[in-house]
N, C-alpha and C. Protein backbone atom coordinates (compact mmCIF):
# COMPACT_ATOMS: atom_id res chain seq x y z
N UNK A 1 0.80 -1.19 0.00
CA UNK A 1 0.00 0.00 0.00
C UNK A 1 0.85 1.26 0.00
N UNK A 2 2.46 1.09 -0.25
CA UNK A 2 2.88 2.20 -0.24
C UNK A 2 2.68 2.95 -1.23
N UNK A 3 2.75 4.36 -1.17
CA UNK A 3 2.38 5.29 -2.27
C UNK A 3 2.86 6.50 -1.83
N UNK A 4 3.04 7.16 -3.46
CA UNK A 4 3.45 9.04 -3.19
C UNK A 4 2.57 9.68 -3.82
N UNK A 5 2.30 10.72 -3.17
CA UNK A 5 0.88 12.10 -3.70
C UNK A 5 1.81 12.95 -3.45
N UNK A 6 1.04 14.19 -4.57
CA UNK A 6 1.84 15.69 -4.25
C UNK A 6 0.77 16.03 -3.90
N UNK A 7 -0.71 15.86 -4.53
CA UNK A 7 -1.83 16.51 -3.55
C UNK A 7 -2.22 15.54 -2.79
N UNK A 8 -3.09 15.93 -1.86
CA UNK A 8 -3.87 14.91 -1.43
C UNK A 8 -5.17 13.84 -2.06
N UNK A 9 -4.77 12.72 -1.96
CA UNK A 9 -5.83 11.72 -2.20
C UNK A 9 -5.14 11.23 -4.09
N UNK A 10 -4.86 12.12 -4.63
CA UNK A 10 -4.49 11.60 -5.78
C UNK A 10 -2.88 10.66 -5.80
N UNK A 11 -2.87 9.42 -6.31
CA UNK A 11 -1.52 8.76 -6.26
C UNK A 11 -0.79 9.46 -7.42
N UNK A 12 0.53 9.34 -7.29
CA UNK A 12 1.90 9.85 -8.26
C UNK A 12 2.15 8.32 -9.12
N UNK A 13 2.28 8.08 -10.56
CA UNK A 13 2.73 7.02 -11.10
C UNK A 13 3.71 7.09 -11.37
N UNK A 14 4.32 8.23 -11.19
CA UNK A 14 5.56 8.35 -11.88
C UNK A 14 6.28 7.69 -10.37
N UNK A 15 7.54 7.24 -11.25
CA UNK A 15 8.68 6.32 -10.46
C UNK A 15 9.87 7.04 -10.20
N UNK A 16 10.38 7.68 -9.14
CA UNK A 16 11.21 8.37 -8.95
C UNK A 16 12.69 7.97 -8.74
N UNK A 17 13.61 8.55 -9.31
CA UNK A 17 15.17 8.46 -9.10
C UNK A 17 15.63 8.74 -7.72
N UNK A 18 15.69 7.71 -6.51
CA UNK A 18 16.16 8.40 -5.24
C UNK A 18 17.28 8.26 -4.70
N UNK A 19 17.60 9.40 -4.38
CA UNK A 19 19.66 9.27 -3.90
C UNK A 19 19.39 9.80 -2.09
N UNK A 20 20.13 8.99 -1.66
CA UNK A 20 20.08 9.42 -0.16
C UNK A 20 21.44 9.43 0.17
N UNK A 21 21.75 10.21 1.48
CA UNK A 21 22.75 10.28 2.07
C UNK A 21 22.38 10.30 3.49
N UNK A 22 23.75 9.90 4.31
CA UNK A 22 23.26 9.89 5.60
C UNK A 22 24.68 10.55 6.48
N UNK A 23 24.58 11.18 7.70
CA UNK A 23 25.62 11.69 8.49
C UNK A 23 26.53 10.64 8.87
N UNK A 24 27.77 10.38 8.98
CA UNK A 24 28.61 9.48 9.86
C UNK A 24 27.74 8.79 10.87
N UNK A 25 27.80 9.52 12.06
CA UNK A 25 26.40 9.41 12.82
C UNK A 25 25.65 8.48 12.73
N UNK A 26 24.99 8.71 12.28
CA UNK A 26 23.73 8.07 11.55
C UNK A 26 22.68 9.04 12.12
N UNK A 27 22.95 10.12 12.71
CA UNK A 27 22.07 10.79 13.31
C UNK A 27 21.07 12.04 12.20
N UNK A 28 21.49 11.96 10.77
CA UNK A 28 20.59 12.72 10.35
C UNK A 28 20.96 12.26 8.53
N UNK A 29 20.20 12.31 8.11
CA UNK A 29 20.21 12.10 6.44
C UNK A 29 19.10 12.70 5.75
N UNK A 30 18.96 12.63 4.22
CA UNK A 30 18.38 13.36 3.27
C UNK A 30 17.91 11.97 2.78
N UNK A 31 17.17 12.41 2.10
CA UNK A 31 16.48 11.84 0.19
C UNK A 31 15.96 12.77 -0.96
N UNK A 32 16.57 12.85 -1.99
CA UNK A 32 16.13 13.53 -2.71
C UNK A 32 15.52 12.60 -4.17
N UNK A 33 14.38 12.88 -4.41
CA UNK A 33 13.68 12.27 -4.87
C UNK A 33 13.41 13.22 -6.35
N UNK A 34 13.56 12.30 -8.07
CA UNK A 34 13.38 13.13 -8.67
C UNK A 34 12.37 12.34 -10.06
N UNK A 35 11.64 13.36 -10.04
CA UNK A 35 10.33 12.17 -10.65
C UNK A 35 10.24 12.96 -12.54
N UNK A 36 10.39 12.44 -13.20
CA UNK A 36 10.35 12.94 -14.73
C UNK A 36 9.28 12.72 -15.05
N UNK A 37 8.60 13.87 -15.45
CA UNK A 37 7.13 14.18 -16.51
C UNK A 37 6.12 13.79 -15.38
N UNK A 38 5.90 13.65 -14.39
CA UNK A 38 5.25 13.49 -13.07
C UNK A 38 3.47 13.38 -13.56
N UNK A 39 2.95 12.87 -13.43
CA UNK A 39 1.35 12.77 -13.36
C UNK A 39 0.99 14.38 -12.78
N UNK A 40 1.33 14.47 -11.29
CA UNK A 40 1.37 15.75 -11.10
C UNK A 40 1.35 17.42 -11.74
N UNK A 41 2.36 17.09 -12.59
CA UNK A 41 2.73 17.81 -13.36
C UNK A 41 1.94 18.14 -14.71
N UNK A 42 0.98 16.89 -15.12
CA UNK A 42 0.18 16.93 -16.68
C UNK A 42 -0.75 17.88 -16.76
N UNK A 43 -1.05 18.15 -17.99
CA UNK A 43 -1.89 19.10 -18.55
C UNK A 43 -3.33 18.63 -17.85
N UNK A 44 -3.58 17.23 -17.51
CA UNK A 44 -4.82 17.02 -17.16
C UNK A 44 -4.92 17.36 -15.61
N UNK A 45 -4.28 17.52 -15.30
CA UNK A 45 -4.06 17.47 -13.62
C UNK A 45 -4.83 18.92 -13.25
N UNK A 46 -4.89 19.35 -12.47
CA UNK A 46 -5.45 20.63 -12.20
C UNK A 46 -5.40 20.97 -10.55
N UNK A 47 -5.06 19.94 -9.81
CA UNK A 47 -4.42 19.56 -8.27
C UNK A 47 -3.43 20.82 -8.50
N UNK A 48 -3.74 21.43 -6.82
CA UNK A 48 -2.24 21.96 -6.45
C UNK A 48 -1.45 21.00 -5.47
N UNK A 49 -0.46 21.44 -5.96
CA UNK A 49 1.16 20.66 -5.00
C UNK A 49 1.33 20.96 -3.69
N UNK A 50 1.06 20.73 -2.88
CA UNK A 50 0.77 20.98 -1.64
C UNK A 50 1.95 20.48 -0.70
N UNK A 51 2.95 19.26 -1.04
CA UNK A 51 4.23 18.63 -1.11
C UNK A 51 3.95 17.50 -1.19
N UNK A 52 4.80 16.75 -0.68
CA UNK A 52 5.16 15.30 -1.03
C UNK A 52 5.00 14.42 0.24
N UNK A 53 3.79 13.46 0.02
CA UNK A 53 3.43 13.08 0.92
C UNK A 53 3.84 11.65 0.82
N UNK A 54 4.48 11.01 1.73
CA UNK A 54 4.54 9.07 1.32
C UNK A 54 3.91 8.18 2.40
N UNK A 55 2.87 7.34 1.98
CA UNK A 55 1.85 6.99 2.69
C UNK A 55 2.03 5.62 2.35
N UNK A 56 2.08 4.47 3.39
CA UNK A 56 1.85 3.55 4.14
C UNK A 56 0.95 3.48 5.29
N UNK A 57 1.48 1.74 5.15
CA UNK A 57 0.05 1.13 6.53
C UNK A 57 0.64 1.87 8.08
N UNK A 58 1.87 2.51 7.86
CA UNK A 58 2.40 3.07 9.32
C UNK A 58 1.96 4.73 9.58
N UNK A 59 1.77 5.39 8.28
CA UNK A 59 0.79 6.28 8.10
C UNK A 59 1.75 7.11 7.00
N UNK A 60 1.67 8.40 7.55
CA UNK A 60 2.55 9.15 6.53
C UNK A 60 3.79 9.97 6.61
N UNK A 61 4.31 10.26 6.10
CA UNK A 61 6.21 10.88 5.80
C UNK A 61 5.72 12.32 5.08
N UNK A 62 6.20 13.28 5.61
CA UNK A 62 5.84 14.78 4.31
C UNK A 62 6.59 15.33 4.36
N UNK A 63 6.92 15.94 3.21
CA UNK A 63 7.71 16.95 3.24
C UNK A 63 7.24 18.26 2.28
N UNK A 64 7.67 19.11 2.27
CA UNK A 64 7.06 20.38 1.78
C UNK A 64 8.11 21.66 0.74
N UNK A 65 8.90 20.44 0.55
CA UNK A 65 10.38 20.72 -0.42
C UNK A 65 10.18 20.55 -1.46
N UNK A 66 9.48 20.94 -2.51
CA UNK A 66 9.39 20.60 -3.63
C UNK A 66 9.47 21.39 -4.48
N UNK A 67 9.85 21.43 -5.55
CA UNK A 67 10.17 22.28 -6.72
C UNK A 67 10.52 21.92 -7.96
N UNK A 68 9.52 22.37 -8.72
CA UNK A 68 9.40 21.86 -10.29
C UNK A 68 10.26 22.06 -10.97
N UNK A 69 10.28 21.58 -12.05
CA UNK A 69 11.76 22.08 -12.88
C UNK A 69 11.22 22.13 -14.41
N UNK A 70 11.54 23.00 -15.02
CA UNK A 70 10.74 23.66 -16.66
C UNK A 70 12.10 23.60 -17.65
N UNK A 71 11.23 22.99 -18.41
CA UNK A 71 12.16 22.83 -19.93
C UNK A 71 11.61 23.55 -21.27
N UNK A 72 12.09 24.90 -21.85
CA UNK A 72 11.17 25.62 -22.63
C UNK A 72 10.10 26.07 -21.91
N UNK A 73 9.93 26.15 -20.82
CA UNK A 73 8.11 26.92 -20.36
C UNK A 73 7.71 25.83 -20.29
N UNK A 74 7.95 24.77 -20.43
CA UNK A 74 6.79 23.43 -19.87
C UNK A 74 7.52 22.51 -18.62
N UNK A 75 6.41 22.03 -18.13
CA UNK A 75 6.49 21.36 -16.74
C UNK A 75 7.31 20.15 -16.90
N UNK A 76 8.84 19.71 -16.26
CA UNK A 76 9.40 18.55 -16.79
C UNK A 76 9.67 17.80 -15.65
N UNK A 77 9.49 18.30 -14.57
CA UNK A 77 9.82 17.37 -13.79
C UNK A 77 9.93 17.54 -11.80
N UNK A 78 9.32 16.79 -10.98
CA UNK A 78 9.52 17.42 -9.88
C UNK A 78 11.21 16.81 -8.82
N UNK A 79 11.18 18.45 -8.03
CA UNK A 79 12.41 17.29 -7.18
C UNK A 79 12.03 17.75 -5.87
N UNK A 80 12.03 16.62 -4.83
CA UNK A 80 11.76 16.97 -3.79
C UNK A 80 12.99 16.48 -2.63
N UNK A 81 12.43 17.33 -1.65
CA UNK A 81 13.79 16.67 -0.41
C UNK A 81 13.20 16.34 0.65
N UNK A 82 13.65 15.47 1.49
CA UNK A 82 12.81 15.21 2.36
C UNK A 82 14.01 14.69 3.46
N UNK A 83 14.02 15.50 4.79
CA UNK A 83 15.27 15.77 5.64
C UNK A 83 14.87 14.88 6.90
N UNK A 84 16.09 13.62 7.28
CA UNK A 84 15.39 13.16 8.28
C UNK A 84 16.91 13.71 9.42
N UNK A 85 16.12 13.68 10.88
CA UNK A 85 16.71 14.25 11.81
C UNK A 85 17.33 13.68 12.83
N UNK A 86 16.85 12.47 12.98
CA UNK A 86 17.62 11.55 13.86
C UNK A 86 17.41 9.94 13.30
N UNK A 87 18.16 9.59 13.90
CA UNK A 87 17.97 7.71 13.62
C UNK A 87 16.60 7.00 13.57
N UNK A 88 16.07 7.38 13.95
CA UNK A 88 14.44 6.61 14.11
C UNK A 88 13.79 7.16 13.28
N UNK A 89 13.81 8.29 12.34
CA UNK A 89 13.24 9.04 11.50
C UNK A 89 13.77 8.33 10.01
N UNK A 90 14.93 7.90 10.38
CA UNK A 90 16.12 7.35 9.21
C UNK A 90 15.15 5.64 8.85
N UNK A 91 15.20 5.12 10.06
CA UNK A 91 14.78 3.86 10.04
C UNK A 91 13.28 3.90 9.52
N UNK A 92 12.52 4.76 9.87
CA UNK A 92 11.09 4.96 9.47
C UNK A 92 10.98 5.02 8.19
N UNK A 93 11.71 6.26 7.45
CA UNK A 93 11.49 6.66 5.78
C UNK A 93 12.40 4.91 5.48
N UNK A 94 13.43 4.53 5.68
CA UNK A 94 13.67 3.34 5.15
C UNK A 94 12.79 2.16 5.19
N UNK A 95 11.78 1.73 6.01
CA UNK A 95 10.74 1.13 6.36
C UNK A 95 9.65 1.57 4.97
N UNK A 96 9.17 3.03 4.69
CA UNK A 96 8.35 3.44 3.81
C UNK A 96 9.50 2.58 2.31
N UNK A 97 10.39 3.06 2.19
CA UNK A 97 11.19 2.44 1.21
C UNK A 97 11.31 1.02 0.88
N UNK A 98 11.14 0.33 1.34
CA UNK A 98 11.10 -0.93 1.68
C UNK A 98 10.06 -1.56 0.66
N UNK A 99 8.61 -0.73 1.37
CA UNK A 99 7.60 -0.97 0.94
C UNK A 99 7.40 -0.31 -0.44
N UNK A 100 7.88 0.68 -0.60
CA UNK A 100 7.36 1.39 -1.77
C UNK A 100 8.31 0.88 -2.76
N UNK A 101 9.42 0.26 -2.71
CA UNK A 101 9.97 -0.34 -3.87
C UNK A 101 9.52 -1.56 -4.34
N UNK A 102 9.08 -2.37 -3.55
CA UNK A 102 8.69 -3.74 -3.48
C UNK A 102 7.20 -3.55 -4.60
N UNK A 103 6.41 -2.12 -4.43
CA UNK A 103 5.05 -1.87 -4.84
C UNK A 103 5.91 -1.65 -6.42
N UNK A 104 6.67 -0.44 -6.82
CA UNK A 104 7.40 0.09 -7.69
C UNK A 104 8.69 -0.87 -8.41
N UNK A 105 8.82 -1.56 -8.02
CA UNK A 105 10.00 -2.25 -8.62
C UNK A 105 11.37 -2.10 -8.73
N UNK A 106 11.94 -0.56 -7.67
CA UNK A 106 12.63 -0.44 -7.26
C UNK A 106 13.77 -1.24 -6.92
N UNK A 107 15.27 -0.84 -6.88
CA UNK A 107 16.42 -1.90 -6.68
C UNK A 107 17.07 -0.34 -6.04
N UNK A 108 18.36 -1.26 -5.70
CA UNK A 108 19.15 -0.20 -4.52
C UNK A 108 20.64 -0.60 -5.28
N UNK A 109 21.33 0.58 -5.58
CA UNK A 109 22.69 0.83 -6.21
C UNK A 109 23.75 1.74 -5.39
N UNK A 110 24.18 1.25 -5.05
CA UNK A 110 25.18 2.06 -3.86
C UNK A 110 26.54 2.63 -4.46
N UNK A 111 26.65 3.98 -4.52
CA UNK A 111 27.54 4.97 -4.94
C UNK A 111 29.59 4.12 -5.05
């Protein structure tokens, strides 16, 4: 049941490119998430972007980092960030990941 919305209630089909990093620590890391030609984004859409919400059976992850990116004046693509702050926040969005690749078909490539 994992899934990503930029508005609410509508799902994202698009499959996003995600690069993460994390502190030595482990006490704080990123994801930046970058989705090409986005559902979001289409001429049919008419939703505002409200951010990036990732929803599972554990509930939801948001973030409010988002920003489109234009090729010629047209809508090409979104990128979002989504900042985690301590270890249990780290383990949580990886938990959503888990699930949402398994839904998406997702694989993991390490730098």
């Amino acid at each position: 049941m994992a899934k990503i919305q930029f508005s609410r209630g509508i799902d994202e089909d698009a499959v996003p490119e995600v690069r993460l990093t994390r502190s030595k620590s482990g006490d704080q890391g990123t994801a930046t998430f970058v989705f090409e030609n986005p559902k979001a984004l289409s001429s049919t859409s008419n939703q505002e972007i409200t951010g990036m919400y990732m929803i599972d059976e554990e509930g939801e992850l948001l973030t409010r980092e988002v920003k489109a990116k234009f090729i010629n004046g047209q809508p090409a693509g979104l990128e979002a960030l989504y900042i985690m702050k301590s270890a249990a926040e780290w383990e949580r969005f990886m938990r959503f990941m888990e699930r949402y690749s398994e839904v998406k078909g997702l694989g993991l490539s390490k730098a």
